[in-house]
PDB file of N, CA and C in Angstrom:
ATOM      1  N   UNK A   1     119.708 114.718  90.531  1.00  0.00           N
ATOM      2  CA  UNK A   1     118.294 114.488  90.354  1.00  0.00           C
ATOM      3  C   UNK A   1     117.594 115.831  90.426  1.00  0.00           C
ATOM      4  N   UNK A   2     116.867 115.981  89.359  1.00  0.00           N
ATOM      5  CA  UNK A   2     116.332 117.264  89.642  1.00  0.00           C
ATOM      6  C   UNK A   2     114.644 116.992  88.923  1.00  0.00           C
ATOM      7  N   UNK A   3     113.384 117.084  89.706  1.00  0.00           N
ATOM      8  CA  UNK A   3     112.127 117.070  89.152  1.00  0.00           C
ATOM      9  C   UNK A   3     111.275 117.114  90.262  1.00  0.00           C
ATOM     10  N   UNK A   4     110.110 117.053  89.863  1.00  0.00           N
ATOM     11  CA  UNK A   4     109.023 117.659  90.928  1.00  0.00           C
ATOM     12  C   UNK A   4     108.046 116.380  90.636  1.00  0.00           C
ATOM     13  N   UNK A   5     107.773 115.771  91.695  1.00  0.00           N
ATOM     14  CA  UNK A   5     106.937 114.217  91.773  1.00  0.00           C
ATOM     15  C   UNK A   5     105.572 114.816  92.468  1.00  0.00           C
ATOM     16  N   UNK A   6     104.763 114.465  91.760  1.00  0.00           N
ATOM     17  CA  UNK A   6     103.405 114.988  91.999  1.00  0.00           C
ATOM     18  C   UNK A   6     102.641 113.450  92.232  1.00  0.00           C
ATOM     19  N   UNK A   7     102.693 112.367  92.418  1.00  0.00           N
ATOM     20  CA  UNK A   7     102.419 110.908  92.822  1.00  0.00           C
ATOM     21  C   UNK A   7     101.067 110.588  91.778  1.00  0.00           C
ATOM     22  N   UNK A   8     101.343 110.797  90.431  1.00  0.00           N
ATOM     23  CA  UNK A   8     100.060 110.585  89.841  1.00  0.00           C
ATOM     24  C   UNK A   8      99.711 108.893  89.711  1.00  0.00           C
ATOM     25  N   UNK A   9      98.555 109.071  89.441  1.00  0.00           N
ATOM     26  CA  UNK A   9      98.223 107.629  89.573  1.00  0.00           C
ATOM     27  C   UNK A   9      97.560 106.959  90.710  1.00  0.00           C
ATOM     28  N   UNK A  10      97.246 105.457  91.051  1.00  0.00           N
ATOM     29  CA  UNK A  10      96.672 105.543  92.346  1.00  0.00           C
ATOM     30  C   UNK A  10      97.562 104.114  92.899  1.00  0.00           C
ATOM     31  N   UNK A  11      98.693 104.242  92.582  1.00  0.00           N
ATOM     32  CA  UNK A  11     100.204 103.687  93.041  1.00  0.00           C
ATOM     33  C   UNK A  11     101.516 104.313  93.405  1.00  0.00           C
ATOM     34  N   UNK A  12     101.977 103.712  94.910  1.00  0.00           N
ATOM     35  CA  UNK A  12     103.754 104.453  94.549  1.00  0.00           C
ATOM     36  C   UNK A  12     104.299 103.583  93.608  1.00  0.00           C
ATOM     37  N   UNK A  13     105.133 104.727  92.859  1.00  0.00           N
ATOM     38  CA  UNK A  13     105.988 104.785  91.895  1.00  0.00           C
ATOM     39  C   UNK A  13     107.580 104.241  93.177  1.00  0.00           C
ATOM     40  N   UNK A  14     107.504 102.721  93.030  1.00  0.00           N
ATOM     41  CA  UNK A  14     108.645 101.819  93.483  1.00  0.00           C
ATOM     42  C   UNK A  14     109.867 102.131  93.050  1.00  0.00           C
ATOM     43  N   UNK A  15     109.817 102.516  91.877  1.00  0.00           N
ATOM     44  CA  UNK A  15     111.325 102.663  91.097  1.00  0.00           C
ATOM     45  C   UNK A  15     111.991 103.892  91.843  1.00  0.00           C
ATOM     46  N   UNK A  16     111.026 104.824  92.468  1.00  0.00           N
ATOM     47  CA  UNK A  16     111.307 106.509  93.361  1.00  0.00           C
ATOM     48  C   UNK A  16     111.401 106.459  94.682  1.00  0.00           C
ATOM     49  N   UNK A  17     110.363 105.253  95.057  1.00  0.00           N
ATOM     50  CA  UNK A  17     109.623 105.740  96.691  1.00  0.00           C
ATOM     51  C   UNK A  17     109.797 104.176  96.858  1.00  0.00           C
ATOM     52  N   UNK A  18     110.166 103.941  98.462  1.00  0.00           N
ATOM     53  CA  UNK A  18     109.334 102.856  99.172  1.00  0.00           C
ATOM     54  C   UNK A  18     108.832 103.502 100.035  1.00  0.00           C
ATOM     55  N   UNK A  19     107.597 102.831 100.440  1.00  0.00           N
ATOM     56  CA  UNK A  19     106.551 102.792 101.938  1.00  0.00           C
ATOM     57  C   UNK A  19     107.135 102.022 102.858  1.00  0.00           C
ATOM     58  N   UNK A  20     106.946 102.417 103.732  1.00  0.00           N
ATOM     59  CA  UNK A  20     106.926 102.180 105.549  1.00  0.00           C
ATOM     60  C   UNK A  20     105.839 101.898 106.291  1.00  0.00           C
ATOM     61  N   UNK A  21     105.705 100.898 106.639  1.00  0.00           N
ATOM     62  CA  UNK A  21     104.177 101.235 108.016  1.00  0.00           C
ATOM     63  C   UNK A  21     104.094 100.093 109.096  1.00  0.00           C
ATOM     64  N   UNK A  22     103.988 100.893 109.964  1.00  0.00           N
ATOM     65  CA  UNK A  22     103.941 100.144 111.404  1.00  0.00           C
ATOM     66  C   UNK A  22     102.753  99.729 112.035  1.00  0.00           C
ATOM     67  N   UNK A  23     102.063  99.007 112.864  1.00  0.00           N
ATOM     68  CA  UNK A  23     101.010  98.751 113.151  1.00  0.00           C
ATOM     69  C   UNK A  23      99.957  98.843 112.374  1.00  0.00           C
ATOM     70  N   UNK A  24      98.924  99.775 112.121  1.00  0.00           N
ATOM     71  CA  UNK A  24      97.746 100.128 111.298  1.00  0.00           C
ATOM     72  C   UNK A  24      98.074 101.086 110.455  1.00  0.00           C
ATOM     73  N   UNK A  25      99.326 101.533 110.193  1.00  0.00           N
ATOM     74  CA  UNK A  25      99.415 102.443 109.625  1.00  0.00           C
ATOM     75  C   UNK A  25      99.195 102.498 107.799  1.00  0.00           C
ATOM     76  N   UNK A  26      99.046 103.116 106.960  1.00  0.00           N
ATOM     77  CA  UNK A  26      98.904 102.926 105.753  1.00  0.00           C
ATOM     78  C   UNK A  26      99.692 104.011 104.939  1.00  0.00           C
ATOM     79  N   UNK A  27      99.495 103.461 103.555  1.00  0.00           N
ATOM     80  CA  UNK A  27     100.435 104.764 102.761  1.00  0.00           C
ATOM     81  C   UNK A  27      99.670 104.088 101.336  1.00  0.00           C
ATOM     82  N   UNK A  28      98.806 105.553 101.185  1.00  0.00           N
ATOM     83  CA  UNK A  28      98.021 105.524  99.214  1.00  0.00           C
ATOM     84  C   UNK A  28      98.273 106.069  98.784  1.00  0.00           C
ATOM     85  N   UNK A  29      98.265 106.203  97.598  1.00  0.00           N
ATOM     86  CA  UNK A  29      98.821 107.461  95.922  1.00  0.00           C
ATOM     87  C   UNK A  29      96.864 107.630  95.635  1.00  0.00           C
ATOM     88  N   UNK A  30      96.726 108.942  95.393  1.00  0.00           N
ATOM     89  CA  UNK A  30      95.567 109.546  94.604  1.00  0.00           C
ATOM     90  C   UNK A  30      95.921 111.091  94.528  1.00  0.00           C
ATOM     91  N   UNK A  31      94.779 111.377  93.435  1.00  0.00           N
ATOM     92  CA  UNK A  31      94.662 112.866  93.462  1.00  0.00           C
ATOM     93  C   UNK A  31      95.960 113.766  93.462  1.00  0.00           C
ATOM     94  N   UNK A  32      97.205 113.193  92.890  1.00  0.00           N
ATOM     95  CA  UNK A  32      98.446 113.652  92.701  1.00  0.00           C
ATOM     96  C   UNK A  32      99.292 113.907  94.161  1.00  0.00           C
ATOM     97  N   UNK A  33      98.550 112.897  95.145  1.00  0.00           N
ATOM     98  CA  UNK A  33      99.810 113.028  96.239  1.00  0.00           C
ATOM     99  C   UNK A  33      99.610 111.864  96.824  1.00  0.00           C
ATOM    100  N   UNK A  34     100.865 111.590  98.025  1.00  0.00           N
ATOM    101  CA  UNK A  34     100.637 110.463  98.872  1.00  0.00           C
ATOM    102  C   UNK A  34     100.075 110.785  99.982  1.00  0.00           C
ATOM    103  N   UNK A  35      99.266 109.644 100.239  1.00  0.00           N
ATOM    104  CA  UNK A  35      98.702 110.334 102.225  1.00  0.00           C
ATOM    105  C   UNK A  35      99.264 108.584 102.769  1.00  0.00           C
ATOM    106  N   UNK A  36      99.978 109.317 103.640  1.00  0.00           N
ATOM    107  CA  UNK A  36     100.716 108.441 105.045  1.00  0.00           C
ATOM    108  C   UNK A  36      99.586 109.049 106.177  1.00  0.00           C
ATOM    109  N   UNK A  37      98.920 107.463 106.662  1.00  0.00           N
ATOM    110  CA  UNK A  37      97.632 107.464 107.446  1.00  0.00           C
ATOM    111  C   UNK A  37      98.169 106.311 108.919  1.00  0.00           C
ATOM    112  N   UNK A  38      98.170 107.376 110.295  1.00  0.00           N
ATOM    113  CA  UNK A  38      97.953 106.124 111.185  1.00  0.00           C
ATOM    114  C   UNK A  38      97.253 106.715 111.785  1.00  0.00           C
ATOM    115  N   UNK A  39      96.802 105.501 112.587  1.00  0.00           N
ATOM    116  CA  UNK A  39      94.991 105.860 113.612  1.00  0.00           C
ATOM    117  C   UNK A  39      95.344 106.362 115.156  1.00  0.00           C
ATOM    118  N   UNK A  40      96.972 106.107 115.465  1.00  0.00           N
ATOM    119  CA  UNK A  40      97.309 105.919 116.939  1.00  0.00           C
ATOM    120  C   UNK A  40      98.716 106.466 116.705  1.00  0.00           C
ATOM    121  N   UNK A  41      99.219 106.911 117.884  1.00  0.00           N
ATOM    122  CA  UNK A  41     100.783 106.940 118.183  1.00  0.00           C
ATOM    123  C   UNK A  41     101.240 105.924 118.020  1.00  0.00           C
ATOM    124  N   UNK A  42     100.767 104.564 118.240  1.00  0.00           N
ATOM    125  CA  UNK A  42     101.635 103.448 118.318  1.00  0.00           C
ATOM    126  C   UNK A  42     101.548 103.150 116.790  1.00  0.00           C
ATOM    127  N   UNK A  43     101.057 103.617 116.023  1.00  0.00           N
ATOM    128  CA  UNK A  43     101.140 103.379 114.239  1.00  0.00           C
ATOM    129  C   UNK A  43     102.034 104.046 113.492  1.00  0.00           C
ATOM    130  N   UNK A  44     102.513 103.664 112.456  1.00  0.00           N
ATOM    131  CA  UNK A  44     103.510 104.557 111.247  1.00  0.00           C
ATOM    132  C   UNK A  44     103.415 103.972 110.459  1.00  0.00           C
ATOM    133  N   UNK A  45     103.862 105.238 109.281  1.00  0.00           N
ATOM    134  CA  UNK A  45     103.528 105.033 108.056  1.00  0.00           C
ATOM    135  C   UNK A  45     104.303 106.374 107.338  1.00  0.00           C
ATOM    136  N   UNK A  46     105.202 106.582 106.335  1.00  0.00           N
ATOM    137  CA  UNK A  46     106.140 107.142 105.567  1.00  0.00           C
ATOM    138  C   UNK A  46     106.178 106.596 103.773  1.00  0.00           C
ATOM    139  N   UNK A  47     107.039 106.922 103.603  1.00  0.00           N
ATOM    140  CA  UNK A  47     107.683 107.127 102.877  1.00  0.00           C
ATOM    141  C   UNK A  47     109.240 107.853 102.387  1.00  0.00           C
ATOM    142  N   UNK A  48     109.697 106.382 101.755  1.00  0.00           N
ATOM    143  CA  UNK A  48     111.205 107.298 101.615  1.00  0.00           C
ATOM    144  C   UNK A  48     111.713 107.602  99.852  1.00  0.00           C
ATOM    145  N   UNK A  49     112.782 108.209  99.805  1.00  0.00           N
ATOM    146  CA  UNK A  49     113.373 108.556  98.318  1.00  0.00           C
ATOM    147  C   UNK A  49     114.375 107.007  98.081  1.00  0.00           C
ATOM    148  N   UNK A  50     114.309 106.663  97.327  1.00  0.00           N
ATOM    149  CA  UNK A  50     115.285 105.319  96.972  1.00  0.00           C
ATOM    150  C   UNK A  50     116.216 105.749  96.963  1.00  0.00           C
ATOM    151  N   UNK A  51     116.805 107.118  96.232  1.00  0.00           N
ATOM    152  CA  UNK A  51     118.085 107.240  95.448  1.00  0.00           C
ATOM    153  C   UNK A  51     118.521 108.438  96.726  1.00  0.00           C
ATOM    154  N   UNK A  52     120.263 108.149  97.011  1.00  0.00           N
ATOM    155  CA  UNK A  52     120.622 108.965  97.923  1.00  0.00           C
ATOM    156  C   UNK A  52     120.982 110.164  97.167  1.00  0.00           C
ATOM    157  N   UNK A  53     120.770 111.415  97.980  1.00  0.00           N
ATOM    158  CA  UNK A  53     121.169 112.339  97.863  1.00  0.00           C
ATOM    159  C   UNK A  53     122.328 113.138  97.464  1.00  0.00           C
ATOM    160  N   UNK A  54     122.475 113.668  96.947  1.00  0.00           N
ATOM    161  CA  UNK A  54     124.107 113.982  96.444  1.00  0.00           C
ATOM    162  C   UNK A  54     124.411 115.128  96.940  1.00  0.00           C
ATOM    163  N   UNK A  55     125.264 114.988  98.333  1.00  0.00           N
ATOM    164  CA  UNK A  55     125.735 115.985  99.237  1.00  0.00           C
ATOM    165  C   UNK A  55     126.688 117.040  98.702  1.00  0.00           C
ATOM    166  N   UNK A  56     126.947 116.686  97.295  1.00  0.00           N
ATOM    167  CA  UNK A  56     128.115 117.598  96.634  1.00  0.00           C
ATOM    168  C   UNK A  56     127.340 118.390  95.882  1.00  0.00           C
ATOM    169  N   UNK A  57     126.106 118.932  95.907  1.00  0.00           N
ATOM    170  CA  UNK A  57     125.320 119.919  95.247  1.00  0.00           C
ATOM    171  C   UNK A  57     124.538 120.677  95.757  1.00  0.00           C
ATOM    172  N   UNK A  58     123.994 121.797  95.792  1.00  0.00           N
ATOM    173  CA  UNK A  58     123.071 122.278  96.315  1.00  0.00           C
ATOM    174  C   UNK A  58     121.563 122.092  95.853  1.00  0.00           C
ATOM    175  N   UNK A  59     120.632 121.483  96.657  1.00  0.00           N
ATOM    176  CA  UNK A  59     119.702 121.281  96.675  1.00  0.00           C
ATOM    177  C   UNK A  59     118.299 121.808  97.345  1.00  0.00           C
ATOM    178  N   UNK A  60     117.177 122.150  96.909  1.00  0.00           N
ATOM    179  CA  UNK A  60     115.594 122.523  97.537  1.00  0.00           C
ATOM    180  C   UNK A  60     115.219 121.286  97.796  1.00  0.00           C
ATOM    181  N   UNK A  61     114.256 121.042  99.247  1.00  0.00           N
ATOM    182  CA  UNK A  61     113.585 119.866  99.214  1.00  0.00           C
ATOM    183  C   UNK A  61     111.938 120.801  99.265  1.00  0.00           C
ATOM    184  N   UNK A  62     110.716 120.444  98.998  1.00  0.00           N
ATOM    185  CA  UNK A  62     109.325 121.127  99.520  1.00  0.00           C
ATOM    186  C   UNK A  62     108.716 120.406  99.681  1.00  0.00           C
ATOM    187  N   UNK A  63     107.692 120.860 100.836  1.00  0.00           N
ATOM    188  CA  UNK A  63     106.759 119.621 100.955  1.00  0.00           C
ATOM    189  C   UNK A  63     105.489 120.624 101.135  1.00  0.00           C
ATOM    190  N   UNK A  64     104.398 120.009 100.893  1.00  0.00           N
ATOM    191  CA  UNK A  64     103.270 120.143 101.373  1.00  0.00           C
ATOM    192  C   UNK A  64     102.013 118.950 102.302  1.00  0.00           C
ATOM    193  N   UNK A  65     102.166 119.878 103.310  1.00  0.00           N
ATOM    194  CA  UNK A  65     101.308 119.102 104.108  1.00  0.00           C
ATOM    195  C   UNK A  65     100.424 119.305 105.054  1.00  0.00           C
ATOM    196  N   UNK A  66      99.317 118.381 104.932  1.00  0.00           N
ATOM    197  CA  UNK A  66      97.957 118.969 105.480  1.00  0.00           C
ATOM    198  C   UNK A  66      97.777 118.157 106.150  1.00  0.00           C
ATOM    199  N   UNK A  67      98.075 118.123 107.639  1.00  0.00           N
ATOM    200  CA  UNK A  67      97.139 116.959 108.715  1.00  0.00           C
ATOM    201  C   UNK A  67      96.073 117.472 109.192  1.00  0.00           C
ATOM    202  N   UNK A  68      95.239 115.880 108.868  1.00  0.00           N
ATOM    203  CA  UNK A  68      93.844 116.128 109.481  1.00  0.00           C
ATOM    204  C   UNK A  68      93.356 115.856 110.129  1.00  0.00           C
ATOM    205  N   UNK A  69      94.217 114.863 111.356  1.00  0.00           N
ATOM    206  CA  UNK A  69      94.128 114.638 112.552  1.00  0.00           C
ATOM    207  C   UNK A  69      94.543 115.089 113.771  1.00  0.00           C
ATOM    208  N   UNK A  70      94.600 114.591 115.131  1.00  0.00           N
ATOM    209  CA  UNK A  70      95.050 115.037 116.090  1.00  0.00           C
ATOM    210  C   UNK A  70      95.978 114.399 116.553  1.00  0.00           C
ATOM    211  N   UNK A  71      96.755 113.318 115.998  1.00  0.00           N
ATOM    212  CA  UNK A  71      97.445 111.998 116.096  1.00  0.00           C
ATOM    213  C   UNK A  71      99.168 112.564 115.331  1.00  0.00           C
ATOM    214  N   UNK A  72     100.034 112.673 116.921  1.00  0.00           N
ATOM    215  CA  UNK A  72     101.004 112.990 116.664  1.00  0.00           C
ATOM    216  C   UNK A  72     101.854 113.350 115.242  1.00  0.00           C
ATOM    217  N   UNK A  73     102.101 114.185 114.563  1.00  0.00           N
ATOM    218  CA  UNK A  73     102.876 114.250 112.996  1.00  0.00           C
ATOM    219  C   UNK A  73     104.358 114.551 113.182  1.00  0.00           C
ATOM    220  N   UNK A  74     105.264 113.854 113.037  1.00  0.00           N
ATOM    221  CA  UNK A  74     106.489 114.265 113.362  1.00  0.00           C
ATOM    222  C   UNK A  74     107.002 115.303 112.421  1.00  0.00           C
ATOM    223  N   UNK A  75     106.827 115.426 110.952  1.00  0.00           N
ATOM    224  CA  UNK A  75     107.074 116.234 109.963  1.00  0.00           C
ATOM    225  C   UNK A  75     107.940 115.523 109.204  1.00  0.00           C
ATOM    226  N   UNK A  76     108.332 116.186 107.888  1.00  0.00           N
ATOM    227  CA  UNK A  76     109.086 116.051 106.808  1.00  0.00           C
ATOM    228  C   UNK A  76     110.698 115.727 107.498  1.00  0.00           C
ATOM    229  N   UNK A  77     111.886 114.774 107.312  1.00  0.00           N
ATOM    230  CA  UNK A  77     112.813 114.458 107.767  1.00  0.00           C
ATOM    231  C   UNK A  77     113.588 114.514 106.693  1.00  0.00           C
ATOM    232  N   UNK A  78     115.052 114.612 106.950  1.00  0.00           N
ATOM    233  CA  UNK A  78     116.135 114.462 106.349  1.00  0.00           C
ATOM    234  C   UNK A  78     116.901 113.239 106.988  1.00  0.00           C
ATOM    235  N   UNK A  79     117.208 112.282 106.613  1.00  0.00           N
ATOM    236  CA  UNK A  79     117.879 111.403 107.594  1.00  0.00           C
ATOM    237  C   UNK A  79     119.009 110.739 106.705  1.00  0.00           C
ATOM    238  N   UNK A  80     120.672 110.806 107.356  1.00  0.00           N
ATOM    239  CA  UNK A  80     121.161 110.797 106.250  1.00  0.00           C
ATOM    240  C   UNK A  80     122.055 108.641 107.070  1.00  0.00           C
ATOM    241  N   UNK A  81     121.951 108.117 106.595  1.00  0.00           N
ATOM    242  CA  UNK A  81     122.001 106.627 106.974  1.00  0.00           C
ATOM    243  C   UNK A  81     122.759 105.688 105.697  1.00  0.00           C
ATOM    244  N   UNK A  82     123.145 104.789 106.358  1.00  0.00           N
ATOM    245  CA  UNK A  82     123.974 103.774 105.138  1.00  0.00           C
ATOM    246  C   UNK A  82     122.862 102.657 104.892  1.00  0.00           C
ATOM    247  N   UNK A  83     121.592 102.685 106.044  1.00  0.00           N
ATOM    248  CA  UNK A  83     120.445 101.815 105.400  1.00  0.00           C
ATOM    249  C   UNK A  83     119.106 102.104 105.315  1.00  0.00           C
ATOM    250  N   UNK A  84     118.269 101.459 104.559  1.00  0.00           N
ATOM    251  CA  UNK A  84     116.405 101.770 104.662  1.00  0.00           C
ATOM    252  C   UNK A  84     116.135 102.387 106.534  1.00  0.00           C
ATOM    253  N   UNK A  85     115.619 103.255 105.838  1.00  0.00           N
ATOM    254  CA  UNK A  85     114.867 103.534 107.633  1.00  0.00           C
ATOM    255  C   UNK A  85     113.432 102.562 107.598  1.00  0.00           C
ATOM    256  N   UNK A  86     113.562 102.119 109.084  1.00  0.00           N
ATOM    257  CA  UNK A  86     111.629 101.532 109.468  1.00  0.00           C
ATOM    258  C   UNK A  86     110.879 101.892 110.187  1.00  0.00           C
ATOM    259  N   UNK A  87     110.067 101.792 110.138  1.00  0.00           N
ATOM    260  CA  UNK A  87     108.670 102.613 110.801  1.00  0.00           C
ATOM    261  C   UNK A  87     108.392 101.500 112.007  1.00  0.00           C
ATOM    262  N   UNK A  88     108.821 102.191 113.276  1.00  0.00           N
ATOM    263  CA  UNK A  88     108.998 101.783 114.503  1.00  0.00           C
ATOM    264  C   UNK A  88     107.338 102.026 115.157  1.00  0.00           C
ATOM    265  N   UNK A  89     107.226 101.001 115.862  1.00  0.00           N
ATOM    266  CA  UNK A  89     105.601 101.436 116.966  1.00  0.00           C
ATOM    267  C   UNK A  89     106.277 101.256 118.491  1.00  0.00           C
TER     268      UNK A  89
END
């Protein structure tokens, strides 16, 4: 897989991404990105890649990210699993 997802539109693209969200948490597409929004620690909200990774290549991941709260951000993850991860409160 090789391309650069800029989230156009004001939907995730399902066929790429599922959402995650725990308590109040939310996840929107605008303005060419996603914003994963919770109000509390006890909230979550992500996003993951559908398609696994192919450990037999060398790969870049990048992210950009701007928090604009004061509400814990764990950061960008790699998590390598045989199932969907969930957004725990």
């Amino acid at each position: 897989m090789s391309y650069v997802h800029h989230f156009t539109g004001s939907a995730l693209d399902t066929s790429l991404w599922t959402a995650i969200t725990a308590g109040t948490g939310t996840v929107t597409v605008g303005n060419g990105y996603v914003e994963c929004n919770k109000a509390a620690n006890t909230d979550g909200a992500a996003v993951y890649l559908n398609q696994q990774i192919d450990k037999t290549k060398n790969q870049v991941f990048a992210w950009a990210i701007n928090q604009t709260n004061a509400v814990n951000f764990g950061g960008p993850t790699i998590i390598e699993k045989s199932t969907a991860p969930v957004c725990e409160n």
